[in-house]
PDB file of N, CA and C in Angstrom:
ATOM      1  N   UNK A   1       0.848  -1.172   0.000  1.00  0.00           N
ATOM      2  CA  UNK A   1       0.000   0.000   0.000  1.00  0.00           C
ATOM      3  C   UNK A   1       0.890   1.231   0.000  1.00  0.00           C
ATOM      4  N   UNK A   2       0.664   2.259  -1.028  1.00  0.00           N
ATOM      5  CA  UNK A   2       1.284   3.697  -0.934  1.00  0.00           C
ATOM      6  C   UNK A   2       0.232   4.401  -0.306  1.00  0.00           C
ATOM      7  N   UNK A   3       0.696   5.651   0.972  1.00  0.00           N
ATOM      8  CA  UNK A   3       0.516   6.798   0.803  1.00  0.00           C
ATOM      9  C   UNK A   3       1.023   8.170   1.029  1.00  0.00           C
ATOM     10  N   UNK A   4       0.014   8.615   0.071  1.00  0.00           N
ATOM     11  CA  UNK A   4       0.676  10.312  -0.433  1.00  0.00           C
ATOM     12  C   UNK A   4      -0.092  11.437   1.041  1.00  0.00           C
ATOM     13  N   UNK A   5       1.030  11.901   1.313  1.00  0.00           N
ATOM     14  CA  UNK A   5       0.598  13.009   2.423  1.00  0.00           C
ATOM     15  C   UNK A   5       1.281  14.110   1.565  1.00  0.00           C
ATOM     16  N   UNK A   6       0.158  15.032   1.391  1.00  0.00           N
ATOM     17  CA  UNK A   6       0.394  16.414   1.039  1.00  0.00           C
ATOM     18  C   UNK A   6       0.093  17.618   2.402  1.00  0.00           C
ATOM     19  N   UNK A   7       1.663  17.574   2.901  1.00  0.00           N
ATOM     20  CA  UNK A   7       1.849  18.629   4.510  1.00  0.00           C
ATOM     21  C   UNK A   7       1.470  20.275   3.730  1.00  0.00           C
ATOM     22  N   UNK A   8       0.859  20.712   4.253  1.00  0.00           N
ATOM     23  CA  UNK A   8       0.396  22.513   4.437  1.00  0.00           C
ATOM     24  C   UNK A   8       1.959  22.968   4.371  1.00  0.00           C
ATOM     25  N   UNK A   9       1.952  24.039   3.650  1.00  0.00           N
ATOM     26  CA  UNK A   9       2.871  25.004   3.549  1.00  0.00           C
ATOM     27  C   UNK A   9       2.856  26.047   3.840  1.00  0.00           C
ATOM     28  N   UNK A  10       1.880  26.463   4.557  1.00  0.00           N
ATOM     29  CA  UNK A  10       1.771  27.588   5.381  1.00  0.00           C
ATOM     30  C   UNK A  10       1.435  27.768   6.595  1.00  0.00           C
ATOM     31  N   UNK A  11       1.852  28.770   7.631  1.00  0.00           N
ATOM     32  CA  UNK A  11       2.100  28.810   9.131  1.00  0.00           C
ATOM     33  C   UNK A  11       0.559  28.422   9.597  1.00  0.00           C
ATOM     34  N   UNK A  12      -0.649  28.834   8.484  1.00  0.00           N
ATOM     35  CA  UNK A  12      -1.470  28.581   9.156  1.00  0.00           C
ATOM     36  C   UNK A  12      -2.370  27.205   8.842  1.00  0.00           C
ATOM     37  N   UNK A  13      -2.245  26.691   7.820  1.00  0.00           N
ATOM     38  CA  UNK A  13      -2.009  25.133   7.636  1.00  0.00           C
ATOM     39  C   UNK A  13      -1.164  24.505   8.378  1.00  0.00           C
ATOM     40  N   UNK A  14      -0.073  24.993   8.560  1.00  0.00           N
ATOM     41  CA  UNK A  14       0.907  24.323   9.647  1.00  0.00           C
ATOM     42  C   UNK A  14       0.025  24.024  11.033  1.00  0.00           C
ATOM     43  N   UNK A  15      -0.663  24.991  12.014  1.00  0.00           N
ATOM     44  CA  UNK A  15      -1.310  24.896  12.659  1.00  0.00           C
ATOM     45  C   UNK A  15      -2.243  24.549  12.758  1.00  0.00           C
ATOM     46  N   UNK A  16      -3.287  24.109  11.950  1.00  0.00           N
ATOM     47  CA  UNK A  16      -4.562  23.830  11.956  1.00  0.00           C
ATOM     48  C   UNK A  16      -4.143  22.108  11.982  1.00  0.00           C
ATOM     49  N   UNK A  17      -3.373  21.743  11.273  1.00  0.00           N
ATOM     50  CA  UNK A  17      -2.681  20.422  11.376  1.00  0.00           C
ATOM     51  C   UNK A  17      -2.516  19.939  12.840  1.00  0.00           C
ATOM     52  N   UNK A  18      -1.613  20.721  13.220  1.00  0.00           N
ATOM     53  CA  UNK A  18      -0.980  20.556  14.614  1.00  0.00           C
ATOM     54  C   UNK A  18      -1.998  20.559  15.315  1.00  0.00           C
ATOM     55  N   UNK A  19      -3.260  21.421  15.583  1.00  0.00           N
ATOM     56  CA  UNK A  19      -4.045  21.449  16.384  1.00  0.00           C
ATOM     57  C   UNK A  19      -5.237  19.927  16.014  1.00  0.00           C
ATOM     58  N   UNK A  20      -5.421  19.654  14.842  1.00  0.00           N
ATOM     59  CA  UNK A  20      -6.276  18.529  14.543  1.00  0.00           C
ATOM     60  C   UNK A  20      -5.360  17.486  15.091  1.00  0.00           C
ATOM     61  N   UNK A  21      -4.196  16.783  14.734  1.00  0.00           N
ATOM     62  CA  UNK A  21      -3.405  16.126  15.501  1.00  0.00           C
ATOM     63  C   UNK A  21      -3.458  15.857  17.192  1.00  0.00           C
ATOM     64  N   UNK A  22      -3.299  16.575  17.640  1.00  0.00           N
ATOM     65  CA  UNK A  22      -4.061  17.073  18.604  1.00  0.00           C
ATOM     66  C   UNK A  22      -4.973  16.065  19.235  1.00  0.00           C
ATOM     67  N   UNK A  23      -6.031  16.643  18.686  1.00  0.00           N
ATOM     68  CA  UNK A  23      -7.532  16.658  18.870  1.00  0.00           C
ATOM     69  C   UNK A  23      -7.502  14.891  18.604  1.00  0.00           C
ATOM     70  N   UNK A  24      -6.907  14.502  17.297  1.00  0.00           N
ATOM     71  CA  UNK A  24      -7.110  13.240  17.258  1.00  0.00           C
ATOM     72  C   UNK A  24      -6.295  12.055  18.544  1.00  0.00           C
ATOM     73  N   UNK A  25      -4.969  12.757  18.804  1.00  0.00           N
ATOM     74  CA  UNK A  25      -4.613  12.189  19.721  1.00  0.00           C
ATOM     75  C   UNK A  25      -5.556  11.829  21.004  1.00  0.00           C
ATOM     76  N   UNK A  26      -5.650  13.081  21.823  1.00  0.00           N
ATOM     77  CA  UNK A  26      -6.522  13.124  22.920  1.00  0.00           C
ATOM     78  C   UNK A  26      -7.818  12.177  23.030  1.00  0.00           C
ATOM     79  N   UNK A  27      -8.481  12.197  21.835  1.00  0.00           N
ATOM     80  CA  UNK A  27      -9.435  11.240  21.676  1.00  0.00           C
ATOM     81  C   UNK A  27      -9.017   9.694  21.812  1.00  0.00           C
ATOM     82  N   UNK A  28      -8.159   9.623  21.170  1.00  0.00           N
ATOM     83  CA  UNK A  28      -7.802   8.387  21.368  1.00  0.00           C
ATOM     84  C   UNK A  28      -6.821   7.719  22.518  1.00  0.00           C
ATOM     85  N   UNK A  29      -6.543   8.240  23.113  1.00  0.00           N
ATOM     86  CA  UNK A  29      -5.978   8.366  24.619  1.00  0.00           C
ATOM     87  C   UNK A  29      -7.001   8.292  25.560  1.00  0.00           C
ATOM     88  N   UNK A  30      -8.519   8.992  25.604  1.00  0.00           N
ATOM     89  CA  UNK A  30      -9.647   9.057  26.329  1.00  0.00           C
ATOM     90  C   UNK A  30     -10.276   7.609  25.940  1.00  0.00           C
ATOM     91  N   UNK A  31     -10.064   7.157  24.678  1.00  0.00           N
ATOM     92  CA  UNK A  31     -10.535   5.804  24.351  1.00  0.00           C
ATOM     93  C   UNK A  31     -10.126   4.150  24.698  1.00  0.00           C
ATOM     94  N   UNK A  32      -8.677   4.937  24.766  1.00  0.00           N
ATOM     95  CA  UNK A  32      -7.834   3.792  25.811  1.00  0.00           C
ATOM     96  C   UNK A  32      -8.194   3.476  27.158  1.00  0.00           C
ATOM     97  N   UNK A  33      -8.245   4.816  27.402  1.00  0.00           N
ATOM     98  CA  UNK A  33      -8.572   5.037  29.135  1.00  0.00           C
ATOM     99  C   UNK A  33      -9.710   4.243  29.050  1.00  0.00           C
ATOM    100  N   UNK A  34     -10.668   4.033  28.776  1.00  0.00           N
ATOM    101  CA  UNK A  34     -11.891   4.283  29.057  1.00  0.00           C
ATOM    102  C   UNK A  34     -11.813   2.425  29.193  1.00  0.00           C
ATOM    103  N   UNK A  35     -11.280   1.769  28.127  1.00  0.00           N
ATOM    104  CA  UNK A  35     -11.235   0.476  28.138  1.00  0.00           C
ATOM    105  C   UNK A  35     -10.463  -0.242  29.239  1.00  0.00           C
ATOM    106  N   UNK A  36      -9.611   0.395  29.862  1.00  0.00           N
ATOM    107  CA  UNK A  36      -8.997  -0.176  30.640  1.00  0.00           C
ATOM    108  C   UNK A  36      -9.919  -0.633  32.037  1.00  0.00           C
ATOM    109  N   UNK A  37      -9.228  -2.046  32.184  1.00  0.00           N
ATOM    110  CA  UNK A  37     -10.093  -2.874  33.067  1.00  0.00           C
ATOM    111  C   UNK A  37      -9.345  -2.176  34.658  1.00  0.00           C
ATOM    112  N   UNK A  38      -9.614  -1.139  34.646  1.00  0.00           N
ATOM    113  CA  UNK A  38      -9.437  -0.485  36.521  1.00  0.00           C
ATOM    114  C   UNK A  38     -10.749   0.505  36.853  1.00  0.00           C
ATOM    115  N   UNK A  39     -10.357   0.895  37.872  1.00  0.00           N
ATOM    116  CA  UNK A  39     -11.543   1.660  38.512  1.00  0.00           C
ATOM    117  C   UNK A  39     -11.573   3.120  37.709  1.00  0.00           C
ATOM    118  N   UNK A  40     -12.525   3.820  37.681  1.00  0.00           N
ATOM    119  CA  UNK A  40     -12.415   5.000  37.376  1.00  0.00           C
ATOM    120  C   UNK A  40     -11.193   5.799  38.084  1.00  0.00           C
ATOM    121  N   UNK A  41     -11.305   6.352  39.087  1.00  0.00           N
ATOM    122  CA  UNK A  41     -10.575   6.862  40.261  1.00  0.00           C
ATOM    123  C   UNK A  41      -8.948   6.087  39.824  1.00  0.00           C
ATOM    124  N   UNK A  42      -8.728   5.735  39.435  1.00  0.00           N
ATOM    125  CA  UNK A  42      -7.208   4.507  38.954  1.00  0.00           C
ATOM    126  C   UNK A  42      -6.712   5.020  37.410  1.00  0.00           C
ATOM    127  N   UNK A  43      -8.145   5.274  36.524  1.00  0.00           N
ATOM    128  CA  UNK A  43      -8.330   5.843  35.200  1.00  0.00           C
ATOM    129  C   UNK A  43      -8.040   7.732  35.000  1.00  0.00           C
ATOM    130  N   UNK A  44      -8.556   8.147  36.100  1.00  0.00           N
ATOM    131  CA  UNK A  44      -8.317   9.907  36.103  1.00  0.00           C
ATOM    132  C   UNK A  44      -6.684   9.924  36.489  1.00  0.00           C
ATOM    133  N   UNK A  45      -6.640   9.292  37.417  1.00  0.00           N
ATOM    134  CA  UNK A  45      -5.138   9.618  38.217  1.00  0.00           C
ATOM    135  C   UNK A  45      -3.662   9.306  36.742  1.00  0.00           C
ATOM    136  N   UNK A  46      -4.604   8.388  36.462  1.00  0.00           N
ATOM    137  CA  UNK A  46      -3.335   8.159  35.042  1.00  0.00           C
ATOM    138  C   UNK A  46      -3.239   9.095  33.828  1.00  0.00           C
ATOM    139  N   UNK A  47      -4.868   9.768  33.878  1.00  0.00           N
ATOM    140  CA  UNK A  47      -5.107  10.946  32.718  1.00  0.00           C
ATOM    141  C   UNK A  47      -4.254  11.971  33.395  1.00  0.00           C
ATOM    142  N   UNK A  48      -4.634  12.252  34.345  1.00  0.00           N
ATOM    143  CA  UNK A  48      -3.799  13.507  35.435  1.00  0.00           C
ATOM    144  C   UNK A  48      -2.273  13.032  34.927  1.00  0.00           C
ATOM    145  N   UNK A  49      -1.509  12.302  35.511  1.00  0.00           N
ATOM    146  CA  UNK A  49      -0.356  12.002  35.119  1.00  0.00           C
ATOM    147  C   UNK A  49       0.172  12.197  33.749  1.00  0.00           C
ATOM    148  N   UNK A  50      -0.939  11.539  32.878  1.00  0.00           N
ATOM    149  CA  UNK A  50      -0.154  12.104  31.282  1.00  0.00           C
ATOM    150  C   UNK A  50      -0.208  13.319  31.392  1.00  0.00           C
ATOM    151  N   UNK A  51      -1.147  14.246  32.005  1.00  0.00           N
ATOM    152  CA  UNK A  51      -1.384  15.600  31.145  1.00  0.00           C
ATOM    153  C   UNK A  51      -0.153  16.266  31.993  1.00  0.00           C
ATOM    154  N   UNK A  52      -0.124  16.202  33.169  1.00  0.00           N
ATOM    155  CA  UNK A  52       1.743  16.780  33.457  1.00  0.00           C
ATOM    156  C   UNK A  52       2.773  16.110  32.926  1.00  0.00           C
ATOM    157  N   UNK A  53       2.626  15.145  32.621  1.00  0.00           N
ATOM    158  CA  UNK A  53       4.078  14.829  31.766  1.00  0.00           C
ATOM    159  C   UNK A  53       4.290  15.498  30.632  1.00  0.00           C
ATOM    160  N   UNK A  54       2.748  15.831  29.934  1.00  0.00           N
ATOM    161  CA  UNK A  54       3.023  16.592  28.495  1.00  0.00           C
ATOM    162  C   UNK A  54       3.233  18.056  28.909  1.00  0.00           C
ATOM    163  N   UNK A  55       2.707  18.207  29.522  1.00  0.00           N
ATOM    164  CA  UNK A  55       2.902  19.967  30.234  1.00  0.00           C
ATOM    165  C   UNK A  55       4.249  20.021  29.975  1.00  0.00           C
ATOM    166  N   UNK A  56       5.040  19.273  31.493  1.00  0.00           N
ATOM    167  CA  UNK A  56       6.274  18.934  31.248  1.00  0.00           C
ATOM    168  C   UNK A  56       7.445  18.988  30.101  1.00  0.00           C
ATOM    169  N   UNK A  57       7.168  18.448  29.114  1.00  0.00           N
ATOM    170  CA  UNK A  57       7.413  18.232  28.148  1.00  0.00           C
ATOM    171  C   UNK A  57       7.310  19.427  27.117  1.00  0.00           C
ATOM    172  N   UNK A  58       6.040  19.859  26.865  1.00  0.00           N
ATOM    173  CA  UNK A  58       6.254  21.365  26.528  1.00  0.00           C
ATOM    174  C   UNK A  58       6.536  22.362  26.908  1.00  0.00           C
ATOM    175  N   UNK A  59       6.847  22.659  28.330  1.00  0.00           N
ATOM    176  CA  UNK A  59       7.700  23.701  28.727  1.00  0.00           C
ATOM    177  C   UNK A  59       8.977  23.527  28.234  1.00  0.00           C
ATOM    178  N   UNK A  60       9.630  21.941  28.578  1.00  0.00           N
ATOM    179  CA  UNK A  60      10.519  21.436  28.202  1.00  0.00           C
ATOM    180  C   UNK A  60      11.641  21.721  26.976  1.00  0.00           C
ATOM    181  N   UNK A  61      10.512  21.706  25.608  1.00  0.00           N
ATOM    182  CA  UNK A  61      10.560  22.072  24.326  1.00  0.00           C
ATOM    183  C   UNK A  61      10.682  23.938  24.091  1.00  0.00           C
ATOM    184  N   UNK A  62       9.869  24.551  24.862  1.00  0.00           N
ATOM    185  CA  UNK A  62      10.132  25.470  24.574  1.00  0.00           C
ATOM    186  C   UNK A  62      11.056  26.692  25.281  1.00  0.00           C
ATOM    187  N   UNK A  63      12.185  25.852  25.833  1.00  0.00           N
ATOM    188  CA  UNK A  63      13.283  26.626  26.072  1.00  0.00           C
ATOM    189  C   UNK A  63      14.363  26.392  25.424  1.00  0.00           C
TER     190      UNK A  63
END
């Protein structure tokens, strides 16, 4: 199987990308969560945890 990705060439294609990316990630991270065989309360604490690691991570990046 080929495929062709045609990337945006402009700052604001650049971003609208980045932000859909995004969007698709998160969803599918909430979809994981959701399947996992633990308690709710077991399920937030691990969402909590990713979302400071990425925090983390983008402060990280932008110094």
């Amino acid at each position: 199987m080929e495929v062709f990705l045609h990337l945006p060439k402009t700052e604001k294609g650049k971003t609208e990308l980045a932000e859909e990316l995004a969007h698709f990630h998160a969803e599918h991270a909430v979809e994981i969560l959701r399947k996992l065989p633990c308690p709710t309360e077991q399920k937030l604490k691990l969402l909590d945890a990713v979302v400071k690691d990425a925090r983390q991570q983008a402060k990280g990046e932008g110094t």
